[in-house]
N, C-alpha and C. Protein backbone atom coordinates (compact mmCIF):
# COMPACT_ATOMS: atom_id res chain seq x y z
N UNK A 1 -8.41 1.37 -163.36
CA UNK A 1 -8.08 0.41 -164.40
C UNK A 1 -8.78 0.82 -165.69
N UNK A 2 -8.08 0.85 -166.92
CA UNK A 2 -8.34 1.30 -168.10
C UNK A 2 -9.71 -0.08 -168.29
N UNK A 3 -10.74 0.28 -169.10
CA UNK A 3 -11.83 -0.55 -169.40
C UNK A 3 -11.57 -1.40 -171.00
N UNK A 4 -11.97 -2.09 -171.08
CA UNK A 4 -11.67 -3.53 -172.03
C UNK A 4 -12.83 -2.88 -173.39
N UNK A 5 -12.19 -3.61 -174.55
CA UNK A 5 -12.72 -3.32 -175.81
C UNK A 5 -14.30 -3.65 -175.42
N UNK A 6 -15.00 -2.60 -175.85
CA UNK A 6 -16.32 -2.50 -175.82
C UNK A 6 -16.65 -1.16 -174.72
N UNK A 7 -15.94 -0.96 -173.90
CA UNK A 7 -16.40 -0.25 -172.56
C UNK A 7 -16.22 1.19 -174.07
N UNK A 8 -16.07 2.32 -172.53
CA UNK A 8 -15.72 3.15 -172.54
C UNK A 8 -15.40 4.54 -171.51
N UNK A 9 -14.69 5.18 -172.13
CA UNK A 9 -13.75 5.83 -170.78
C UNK A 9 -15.07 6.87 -170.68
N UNK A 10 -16.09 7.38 -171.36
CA UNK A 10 -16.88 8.86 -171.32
C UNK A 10 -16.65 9.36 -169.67
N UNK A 11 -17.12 8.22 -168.65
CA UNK A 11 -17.53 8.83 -166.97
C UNK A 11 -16.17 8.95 -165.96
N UNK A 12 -14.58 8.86 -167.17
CA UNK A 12 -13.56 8.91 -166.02
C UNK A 12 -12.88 10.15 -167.16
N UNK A 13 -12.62 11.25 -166.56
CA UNK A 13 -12.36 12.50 -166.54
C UNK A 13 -10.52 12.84 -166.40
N UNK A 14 -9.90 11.78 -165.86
CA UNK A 14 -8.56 11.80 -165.96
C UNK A 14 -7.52 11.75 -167.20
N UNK A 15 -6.95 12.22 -167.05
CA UNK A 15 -6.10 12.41 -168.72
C UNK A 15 -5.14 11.26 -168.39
N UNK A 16 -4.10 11.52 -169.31
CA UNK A 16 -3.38 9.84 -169.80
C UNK A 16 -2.62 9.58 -168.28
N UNK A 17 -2.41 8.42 -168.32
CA UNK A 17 -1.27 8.04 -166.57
C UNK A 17 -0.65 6.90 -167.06
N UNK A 18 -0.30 6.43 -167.75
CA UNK A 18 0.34 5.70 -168.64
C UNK A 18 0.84 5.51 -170.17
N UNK A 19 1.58 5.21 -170.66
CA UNK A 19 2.07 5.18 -171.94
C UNK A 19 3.03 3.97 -172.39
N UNK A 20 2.68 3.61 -173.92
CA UNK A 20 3.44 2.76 -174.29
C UNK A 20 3.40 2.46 -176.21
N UNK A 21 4.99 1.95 -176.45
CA UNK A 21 4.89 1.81 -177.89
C UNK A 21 4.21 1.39 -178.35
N UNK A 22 3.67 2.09 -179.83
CA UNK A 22 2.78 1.01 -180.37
C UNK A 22 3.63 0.21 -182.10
N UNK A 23 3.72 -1.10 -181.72
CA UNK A 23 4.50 -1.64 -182.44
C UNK A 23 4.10 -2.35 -183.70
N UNK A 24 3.91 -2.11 -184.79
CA UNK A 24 3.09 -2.52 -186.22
C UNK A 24 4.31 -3.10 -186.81
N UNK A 25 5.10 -2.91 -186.74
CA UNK A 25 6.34 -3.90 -187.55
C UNK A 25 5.81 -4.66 -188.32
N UNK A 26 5.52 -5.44 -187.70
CA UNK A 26 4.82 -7.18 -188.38
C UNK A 26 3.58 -7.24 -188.44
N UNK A 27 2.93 -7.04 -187.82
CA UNK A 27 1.23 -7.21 -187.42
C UNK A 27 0.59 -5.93 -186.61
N UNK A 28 -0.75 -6.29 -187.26
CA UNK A 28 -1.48 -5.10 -186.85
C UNK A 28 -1.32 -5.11 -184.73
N UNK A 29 -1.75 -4.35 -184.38
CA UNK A 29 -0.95 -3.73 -183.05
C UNK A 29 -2.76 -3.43 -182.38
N UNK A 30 -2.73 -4.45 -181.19
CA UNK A 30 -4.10 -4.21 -179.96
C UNK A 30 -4.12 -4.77 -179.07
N UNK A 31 -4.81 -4.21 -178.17
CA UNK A 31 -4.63 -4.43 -176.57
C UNK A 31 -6.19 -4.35 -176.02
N UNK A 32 -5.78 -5.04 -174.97
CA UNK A 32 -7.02 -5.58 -174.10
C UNK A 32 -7.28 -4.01 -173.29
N UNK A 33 -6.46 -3.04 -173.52
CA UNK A 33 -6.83 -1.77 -172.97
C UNK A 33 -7.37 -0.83 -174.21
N UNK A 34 -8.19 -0.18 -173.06
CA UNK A 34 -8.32 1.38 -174.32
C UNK A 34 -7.72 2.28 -174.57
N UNK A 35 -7.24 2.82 -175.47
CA UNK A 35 -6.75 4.06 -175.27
C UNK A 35 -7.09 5.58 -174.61
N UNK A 36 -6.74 6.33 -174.46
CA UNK A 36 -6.96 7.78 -173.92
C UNK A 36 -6.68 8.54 -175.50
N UNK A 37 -5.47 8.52 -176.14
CA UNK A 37 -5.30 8.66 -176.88
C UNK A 37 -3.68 8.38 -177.51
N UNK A 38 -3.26 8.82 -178.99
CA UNK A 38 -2.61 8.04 -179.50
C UNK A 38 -1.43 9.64 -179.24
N UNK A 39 -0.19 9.64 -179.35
CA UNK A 39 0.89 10.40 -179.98
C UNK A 39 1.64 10.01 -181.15
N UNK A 40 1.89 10.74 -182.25
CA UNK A 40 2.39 10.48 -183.39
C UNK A 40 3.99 10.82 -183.41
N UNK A 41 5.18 10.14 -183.64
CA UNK A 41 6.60 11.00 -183.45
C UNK A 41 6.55 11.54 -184.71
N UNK A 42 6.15 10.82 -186.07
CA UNK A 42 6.60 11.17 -187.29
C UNK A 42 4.79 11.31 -187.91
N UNK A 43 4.84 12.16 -188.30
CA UNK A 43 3.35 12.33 -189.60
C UNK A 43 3.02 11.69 -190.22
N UNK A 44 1.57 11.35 -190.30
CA UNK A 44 1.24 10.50 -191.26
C UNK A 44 -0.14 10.12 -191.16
N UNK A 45 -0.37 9.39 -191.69
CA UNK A 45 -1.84 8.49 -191.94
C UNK A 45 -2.10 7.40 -190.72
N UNK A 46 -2.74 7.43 -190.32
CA UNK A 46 -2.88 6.08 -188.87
C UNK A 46 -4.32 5.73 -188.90
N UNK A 47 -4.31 4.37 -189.47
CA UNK A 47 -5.82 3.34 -189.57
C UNK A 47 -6.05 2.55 -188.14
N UNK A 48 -6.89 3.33 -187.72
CA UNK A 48 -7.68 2.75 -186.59
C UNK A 48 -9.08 1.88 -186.42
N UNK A 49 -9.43 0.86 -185.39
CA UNK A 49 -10.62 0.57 -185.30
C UNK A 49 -10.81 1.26 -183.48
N UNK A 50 -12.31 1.58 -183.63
CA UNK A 50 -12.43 2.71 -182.81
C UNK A 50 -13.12 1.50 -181.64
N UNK A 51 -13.32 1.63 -180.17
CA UNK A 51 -13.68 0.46 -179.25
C UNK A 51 -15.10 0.76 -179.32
N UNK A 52 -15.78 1.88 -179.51
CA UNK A 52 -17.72 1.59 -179.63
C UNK A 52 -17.76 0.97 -180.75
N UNK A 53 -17.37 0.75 -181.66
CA UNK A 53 -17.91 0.64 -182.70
C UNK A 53 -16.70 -0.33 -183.58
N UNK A 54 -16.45 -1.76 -182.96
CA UNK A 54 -15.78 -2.62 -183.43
C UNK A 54 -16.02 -3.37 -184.68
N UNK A 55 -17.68 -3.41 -185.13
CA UNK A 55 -18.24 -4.35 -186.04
C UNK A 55 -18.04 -3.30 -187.40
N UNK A 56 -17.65 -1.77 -187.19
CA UNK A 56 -18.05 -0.67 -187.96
C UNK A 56 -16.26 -0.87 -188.86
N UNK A 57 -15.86 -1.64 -188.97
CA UNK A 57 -14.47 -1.98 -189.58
C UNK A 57 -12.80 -0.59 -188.92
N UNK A 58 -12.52 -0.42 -189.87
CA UNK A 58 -11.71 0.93 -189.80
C UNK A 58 -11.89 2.02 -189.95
N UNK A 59 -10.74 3.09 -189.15
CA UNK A 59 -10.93 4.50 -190.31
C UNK A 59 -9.60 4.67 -190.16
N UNK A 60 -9.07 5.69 -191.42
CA UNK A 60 -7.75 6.09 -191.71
C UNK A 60 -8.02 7.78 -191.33
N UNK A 61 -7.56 7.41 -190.13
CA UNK A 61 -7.00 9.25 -190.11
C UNK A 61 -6.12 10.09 -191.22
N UNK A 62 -6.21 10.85 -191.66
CA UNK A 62 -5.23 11.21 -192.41
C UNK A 62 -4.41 12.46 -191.67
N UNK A 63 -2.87 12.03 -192.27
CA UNK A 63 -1.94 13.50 -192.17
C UNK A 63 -2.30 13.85 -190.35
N UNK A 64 -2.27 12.87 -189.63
CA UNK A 64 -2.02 13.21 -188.06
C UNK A 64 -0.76 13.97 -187.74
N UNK A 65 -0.73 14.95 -187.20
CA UNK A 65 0.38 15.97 -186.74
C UNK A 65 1.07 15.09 -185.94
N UNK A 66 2.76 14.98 -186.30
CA UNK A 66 3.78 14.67 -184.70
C UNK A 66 3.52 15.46 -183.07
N UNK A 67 3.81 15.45 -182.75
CA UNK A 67 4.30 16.25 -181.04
C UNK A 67 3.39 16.03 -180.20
N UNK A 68 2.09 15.32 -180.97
CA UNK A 68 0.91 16.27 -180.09
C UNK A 68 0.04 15.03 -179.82
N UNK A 69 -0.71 14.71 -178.18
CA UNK A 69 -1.68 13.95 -178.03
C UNK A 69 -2.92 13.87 -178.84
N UNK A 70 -2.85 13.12 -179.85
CA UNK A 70 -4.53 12.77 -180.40
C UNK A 70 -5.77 12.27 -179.35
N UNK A 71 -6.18 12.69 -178.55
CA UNK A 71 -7.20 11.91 -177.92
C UNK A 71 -8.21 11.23 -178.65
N UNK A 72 -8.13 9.98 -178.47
CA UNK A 72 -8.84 9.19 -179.21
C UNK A 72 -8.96 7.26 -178.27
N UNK A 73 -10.17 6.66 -178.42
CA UNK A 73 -10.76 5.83 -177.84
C UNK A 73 -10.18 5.05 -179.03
N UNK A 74 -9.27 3.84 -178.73
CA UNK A 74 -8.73 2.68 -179.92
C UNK A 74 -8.53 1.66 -179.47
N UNK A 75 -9.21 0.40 -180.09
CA UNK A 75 -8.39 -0.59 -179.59
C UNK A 75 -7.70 -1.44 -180.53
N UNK A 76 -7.64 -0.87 -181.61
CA UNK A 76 -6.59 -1.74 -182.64
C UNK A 76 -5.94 -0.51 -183.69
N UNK A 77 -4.46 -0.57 -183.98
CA UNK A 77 -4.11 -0.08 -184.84
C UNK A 77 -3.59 -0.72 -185.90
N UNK A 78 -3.98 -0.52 -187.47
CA UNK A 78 -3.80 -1.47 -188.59
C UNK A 78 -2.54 -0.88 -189.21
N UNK A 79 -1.76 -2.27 -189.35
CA UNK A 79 -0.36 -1.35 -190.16
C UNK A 79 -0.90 -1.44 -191.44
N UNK A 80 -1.46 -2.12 -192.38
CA UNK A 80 -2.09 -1.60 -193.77
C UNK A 80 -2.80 -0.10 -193.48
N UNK A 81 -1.79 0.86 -194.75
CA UNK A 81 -2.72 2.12 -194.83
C UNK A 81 -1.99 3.01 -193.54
N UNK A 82 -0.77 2.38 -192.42
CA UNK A 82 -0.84 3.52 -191.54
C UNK A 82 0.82 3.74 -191.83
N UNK A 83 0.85 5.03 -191.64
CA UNK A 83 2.08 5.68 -192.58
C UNK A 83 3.17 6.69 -191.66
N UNK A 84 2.38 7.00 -190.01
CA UNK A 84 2.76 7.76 -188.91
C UNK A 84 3.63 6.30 -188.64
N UNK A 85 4.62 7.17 -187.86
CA UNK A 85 5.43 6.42 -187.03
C UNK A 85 6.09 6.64 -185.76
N UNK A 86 6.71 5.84 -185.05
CA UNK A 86 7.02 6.22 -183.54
C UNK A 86 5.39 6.57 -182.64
N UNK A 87 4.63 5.45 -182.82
CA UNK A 87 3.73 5.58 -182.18
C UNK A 87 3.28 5.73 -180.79
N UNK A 88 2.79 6.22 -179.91
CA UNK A 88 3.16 5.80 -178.74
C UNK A 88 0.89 5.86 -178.29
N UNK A 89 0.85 5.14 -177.56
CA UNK A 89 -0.70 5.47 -176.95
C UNK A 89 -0.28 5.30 -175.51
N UNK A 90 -1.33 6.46 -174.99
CA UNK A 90 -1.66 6.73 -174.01
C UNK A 90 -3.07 5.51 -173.47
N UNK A 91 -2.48 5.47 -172.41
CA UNK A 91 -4.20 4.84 -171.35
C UNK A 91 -4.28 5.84 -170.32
């Protein structure tokens, strides 16, 4: 079982075994899971808050490549500032 905002994955060694859209349409986009990491379909900018470090606000990735797994620990993605699209995260 993927670990809840605050944990973290460092002591489980398995790569992604699940996937799902990430939907910003309307509102910023988070889950009671963590990520493994994010995939981008289209390029762009993607503002994240990272799960160690929730009180530490955002960061804006910039210019994230399409095709390719970002591994990255997230538990919120902000549609202000995020400019990638066809999101998909991995757990």
């Amino acid at each position: 079982m993927a670990p809840r905002p605050g944990e973290s994955l460092r002591d489980d060694t398995a790569g992604i075994k699940s996937a799902g859209a990430v939907d910003i349409s309307s509102t910023d986009w988070s889950t009671q899971r963590i990520t493994r990491g994010l995939l981008v379909g289209v390029s762009g900018d993607v503002v994240v808050q990272f799960c160690d470090d929730p009180d530490a606000g955002t960061v804006t990735l910039k210019n994230l490549a399409a095709g390719v797994w970002h591994p990255m620990q997230v538990q919120k993605v902000i549609k202000t500032g995020t400019t990638a699209t066809n999101i998909v995260a991995g757990y």
